[in-house]
C-alpha atoms as a PDB file:
ATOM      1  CA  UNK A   1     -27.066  70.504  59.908  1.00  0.00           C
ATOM      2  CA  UNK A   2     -27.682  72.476  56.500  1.00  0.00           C
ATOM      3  CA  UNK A   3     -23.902  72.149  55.611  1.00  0.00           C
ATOM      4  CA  UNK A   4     -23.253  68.624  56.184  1.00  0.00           C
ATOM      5  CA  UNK A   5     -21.966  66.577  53.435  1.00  0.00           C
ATOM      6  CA  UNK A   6     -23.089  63.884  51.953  1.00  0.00           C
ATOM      7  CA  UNK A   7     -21.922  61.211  49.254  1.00  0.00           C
ATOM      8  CA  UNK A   8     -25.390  60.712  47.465  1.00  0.00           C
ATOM      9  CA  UNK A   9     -26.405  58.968  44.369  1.00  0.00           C
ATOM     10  CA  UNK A  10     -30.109  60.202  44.189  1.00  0.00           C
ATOM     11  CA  UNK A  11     -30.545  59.482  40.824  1.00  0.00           C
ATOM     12  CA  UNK A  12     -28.532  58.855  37.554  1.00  0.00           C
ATOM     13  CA  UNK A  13     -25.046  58.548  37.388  1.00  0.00           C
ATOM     14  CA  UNK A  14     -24.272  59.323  33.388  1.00  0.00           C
ATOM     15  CA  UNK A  15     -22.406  56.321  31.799  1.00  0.00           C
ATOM     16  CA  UNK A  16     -20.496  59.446  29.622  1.00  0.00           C
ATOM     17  CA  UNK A  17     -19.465  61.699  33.050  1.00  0.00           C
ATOM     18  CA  UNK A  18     -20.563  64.697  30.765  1.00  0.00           C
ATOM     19  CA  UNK A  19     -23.062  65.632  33.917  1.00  0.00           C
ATOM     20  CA  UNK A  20     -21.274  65.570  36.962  1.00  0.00           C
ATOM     21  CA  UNK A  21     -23.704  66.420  39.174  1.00  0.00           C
ATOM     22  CA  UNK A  22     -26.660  64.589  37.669  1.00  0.00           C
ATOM     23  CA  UNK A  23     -28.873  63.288  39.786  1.00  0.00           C
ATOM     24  CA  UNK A  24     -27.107  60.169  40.863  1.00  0.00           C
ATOM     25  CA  UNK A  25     -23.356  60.512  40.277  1.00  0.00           C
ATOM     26  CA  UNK A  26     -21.610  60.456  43.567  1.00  0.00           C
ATOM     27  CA  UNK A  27     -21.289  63.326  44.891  1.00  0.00           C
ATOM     28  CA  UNK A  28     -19.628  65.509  47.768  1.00  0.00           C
ATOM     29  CA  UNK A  29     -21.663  68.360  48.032  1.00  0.00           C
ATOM     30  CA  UNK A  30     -23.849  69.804  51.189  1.00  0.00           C
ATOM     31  CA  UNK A  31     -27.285  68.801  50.437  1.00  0.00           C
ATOM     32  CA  UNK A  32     -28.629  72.069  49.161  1.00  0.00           C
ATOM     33  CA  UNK A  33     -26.456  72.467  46.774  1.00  0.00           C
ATOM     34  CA  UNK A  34     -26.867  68.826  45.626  1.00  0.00           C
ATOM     35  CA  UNK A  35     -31.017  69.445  45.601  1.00  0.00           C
ATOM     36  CA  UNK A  36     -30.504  72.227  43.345  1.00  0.00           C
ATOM     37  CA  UNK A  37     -28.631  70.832  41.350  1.00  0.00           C
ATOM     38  CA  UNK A  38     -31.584  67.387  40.824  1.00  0.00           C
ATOM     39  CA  UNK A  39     -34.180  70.057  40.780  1.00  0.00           C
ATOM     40  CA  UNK A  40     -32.507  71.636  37.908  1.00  0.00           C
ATOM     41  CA  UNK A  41     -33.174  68.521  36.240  1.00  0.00           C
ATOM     42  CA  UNK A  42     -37.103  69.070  36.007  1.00  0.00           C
ATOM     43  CA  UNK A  43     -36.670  72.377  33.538  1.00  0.00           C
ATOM     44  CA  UNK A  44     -34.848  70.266  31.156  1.00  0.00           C
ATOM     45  CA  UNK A  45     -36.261  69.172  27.341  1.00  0.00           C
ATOM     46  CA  UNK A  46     -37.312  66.100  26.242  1.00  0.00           C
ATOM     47  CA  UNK A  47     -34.478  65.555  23.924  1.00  0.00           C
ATOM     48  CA  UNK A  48     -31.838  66.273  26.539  1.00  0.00           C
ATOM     49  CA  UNK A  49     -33.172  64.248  28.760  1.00  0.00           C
ATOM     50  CA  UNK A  50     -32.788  61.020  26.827  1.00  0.00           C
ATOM     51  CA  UNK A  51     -29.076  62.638  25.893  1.00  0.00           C
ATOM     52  CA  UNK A  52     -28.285  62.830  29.444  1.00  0.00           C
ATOM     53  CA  UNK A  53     -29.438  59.639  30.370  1.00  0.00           C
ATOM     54  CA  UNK A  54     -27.846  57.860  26.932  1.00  0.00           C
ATOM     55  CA  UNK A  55     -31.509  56.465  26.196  1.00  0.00           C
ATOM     56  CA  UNK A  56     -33.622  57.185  23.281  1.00  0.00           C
ATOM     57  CA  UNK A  57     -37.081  57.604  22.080  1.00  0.00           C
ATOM     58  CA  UNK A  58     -37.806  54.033  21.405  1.00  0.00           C
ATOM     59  CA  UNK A  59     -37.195  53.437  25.834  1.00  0.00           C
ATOM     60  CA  UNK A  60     -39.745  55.784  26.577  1.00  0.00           C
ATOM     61  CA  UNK A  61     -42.658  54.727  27.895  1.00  0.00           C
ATOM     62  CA  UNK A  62     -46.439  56.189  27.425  1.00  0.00           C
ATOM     63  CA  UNK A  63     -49.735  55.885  29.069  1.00  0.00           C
ATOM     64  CA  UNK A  64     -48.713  56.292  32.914  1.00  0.00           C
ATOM     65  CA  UNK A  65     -50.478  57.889  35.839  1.00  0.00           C
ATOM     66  CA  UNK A  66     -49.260  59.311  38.603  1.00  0.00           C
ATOM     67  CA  UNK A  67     -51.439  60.928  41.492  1.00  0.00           C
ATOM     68  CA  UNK A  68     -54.468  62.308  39.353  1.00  0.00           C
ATOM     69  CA  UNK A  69     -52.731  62.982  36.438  1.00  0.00           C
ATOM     70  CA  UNK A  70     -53.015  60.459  33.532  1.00  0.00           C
ATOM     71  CA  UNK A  71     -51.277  60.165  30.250  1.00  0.00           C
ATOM     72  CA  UNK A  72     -47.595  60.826  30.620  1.00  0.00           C
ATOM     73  CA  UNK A  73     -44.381  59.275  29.416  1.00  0.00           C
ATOM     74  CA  UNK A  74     -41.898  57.730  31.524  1.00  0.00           C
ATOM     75  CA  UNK A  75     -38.345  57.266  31.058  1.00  0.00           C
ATOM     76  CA  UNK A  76     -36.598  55.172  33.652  1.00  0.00           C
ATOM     77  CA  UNK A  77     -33.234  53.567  33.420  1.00  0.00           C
ATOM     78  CA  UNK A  78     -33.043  51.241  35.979  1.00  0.00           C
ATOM     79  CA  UNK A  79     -29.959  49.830  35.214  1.00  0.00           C
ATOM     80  CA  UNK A  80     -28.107  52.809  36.841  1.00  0.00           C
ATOM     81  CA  UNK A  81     -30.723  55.266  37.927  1.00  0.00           C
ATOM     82  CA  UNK A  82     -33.383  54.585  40.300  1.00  0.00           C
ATOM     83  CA  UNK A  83     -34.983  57.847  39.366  1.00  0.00           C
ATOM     84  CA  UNK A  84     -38.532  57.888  36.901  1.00  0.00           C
ATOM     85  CA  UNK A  85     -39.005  60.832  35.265  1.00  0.00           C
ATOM     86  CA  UNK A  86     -42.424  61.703  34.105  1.00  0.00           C
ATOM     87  CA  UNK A  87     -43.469  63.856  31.146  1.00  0.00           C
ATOM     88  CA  UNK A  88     -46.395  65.794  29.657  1.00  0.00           C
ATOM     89  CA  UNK A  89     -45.149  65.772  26.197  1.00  0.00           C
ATOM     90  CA  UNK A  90     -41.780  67.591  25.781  1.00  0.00           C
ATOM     91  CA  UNK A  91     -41.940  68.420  29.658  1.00  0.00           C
ATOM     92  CA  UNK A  92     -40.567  66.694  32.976  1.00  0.00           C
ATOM     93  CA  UNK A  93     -43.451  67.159  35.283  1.00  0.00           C
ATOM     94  CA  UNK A  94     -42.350  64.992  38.148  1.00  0.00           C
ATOM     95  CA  UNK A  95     -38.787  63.073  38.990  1.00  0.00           C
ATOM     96  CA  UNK A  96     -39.833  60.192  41.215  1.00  0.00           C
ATOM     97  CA  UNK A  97     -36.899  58.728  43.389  1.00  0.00           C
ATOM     98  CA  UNK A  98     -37.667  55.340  44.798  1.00  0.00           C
ATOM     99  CA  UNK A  99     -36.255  54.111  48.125  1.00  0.00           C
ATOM    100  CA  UNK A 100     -32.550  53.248  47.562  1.00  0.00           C
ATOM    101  CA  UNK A 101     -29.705  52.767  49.916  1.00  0.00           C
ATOM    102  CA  UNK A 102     -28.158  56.161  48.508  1.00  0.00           C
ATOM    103  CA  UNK A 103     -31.169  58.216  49.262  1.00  0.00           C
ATOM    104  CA  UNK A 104     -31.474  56.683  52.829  1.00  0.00           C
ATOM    105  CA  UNK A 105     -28.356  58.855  52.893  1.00  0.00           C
ATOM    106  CA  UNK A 106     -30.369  61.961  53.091  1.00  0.00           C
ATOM    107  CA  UNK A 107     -31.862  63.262  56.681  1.00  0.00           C
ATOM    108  CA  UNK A 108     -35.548  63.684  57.048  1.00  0.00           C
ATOM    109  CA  UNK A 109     -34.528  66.926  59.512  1.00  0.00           C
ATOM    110  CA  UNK A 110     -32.045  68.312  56.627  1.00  0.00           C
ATOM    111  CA  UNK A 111     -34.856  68.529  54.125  1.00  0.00           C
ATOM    112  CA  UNK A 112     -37.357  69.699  56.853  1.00  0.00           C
ATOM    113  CA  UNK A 113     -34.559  72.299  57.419  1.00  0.00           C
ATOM    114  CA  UNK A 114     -34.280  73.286  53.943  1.00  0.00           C
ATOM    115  CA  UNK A 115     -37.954  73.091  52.926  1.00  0.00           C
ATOM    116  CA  UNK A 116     -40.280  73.729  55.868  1.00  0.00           C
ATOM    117  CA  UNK A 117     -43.258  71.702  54.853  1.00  0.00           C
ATOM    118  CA  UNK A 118     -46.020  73.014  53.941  1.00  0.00           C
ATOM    119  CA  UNK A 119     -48.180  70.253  54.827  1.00  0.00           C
ATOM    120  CA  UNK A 120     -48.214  66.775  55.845  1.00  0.00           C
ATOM    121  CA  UNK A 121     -50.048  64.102  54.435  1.00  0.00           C
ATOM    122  CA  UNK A 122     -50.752  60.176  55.196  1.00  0.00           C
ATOM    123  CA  UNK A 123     -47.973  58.719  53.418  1.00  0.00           C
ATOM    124  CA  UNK A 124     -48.876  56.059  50.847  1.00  0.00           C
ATOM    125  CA  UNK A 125     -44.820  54.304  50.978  1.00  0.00           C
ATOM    126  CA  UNK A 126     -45.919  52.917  54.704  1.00  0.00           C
ATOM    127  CA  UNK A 127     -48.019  53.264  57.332  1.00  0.00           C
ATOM    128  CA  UNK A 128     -44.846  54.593  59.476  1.00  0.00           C
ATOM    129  CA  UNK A 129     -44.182  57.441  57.440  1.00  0.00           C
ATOM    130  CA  UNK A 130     -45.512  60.738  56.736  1.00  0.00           C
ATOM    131  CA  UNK A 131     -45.628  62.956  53.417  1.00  0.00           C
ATOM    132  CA  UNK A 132     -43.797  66.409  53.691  1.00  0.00           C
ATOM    133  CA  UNK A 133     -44.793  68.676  50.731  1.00  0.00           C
ATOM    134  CA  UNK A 134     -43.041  71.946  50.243  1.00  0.00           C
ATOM    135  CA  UNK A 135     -45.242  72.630  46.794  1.00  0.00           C
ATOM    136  CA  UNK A 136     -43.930  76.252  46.680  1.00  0.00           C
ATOM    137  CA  UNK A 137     -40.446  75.018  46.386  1.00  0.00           C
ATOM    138  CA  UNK A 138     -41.237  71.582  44.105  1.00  0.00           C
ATOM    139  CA  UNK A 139     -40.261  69.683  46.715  1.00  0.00           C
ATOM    140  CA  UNK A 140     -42.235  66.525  48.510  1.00  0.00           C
ATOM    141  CA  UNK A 141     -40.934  62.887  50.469  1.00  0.00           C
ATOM    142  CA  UNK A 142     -41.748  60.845  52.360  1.00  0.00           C
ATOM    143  CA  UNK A 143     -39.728  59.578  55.819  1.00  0.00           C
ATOM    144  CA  UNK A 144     -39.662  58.713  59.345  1.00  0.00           C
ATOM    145  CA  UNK A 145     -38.411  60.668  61.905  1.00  0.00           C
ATOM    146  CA  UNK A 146     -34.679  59.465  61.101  1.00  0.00           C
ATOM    147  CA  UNK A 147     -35.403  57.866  57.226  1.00  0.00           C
ATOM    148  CA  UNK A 148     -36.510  59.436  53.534  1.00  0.00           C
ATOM    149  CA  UNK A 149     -38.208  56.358  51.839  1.00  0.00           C
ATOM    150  CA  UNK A 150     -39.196  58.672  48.501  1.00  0.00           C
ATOM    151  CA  UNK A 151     -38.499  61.844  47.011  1.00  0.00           C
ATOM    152  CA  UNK A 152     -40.603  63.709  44.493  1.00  0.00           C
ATOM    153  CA  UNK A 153     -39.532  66.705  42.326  1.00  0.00           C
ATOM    154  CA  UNK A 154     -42.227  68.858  40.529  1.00  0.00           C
ATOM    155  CA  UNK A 155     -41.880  72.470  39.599  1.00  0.00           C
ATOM    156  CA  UNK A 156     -43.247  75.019  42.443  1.00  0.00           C
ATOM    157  CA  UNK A 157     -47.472  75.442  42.995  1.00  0.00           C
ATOM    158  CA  UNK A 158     -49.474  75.391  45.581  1.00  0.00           C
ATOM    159  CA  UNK A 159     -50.212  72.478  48.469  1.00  0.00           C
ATOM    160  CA  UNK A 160     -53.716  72.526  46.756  1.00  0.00           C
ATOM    161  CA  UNK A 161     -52.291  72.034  43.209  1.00  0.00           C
ATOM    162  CA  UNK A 162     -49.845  69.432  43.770  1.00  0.00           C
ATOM    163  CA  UNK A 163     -52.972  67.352  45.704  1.00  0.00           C
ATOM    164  CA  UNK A 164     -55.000  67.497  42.685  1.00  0.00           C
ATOM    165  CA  UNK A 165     -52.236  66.228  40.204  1.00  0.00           C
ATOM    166  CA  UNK A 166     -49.768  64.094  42.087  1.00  0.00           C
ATOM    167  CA  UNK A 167     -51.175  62.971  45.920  1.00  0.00           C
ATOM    168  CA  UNK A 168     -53.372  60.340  46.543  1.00  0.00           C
ATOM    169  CA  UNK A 169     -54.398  59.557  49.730  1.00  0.00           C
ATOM    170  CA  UNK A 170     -53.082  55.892  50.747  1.00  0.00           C
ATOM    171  CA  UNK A 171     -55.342  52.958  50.706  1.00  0.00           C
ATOM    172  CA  UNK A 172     -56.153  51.866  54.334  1.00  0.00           C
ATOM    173  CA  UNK A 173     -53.725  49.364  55.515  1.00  0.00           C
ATOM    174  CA  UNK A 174     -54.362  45.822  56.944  1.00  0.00           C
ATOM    175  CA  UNK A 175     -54.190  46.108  60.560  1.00  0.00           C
END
């Protein structure tokens, strides 16, 4: 149900409550809402990024790869935010959530609902899962039918794009 709330942390809840709806703070809004308001997140600078998240230049970290694309910066607070955000110089390419017990919170048919994949893809979190991409929307995660292991934000392409910079097909698994 598109309306149902939820009490998710996705990502960072800000130690200075200036954000309320950050990705991460607790909050009691119906999921769309509460998407919109992480995917906002991605059109944000560099500089109020590490404002938002109370971390500075020195925590950022350079050289990383995700999917095909190679030399970004990653800033990750761990110690509240299970979120990675990834950057091509003064831009947030990607937000990365990792499995948490918050985002097990979400429902694999509420995002289906919301963003009718576009495709689906071998998942590389498990063999289990599958990898929903709604690239027109920046929208892609990973689940079972009744669990979201990962989310990834990215701003709106194409399926075809969003393979060639951020999807890798898993390795085989050990059978």
């Amino acid at each position: 149900m598109i309306g149902l709330l939820l009490l998710v942390s996705l990502a960072c809840s800000n130690p200075d409550d200036t954000y309320t709806t950050a990705p991460g703070n607790y909050a009691d809004e119906p999921t769309q809402e509460l998407l919109a308001e992480w995917m906002a997140w991605r059109d944000i600078s560099r500089g109020e990024l590490l404002r938002r998240l109370t971390s500075t230049e020195s925590s950022v970290g350079h050289g990383f790869s995700y999917g095909h694309t190679s030399g970004l910066d990653l800033i990750s607070v761990d110690s509240y935010c299970p979120a990675g955000f990834y950057l091509e110089g003064e831009k947030v390419v990607l937000i990365y959530v990792a499995s948490d017990e918050d985002l097990a919170k979400l429902k694999p048919e509420e995002l289906a609902a919301l963003f009718p994949p576009e495709a689906r893809l071998a998942s590389r979190e498990h063999s289990s899962y599958r990898h929903f991409v709604n690239a027109s929307s920046g929208i892609a995660w990973s689940a079972t039918s009744d669990e979201v292991g990962m989310v990834e934000l990215f701003h709106p392409t194409t399926v075809e794009q969003y393979k060639a910079r951020f999807y890798e097909e898993p390795a085989p698994f050990i059978k």
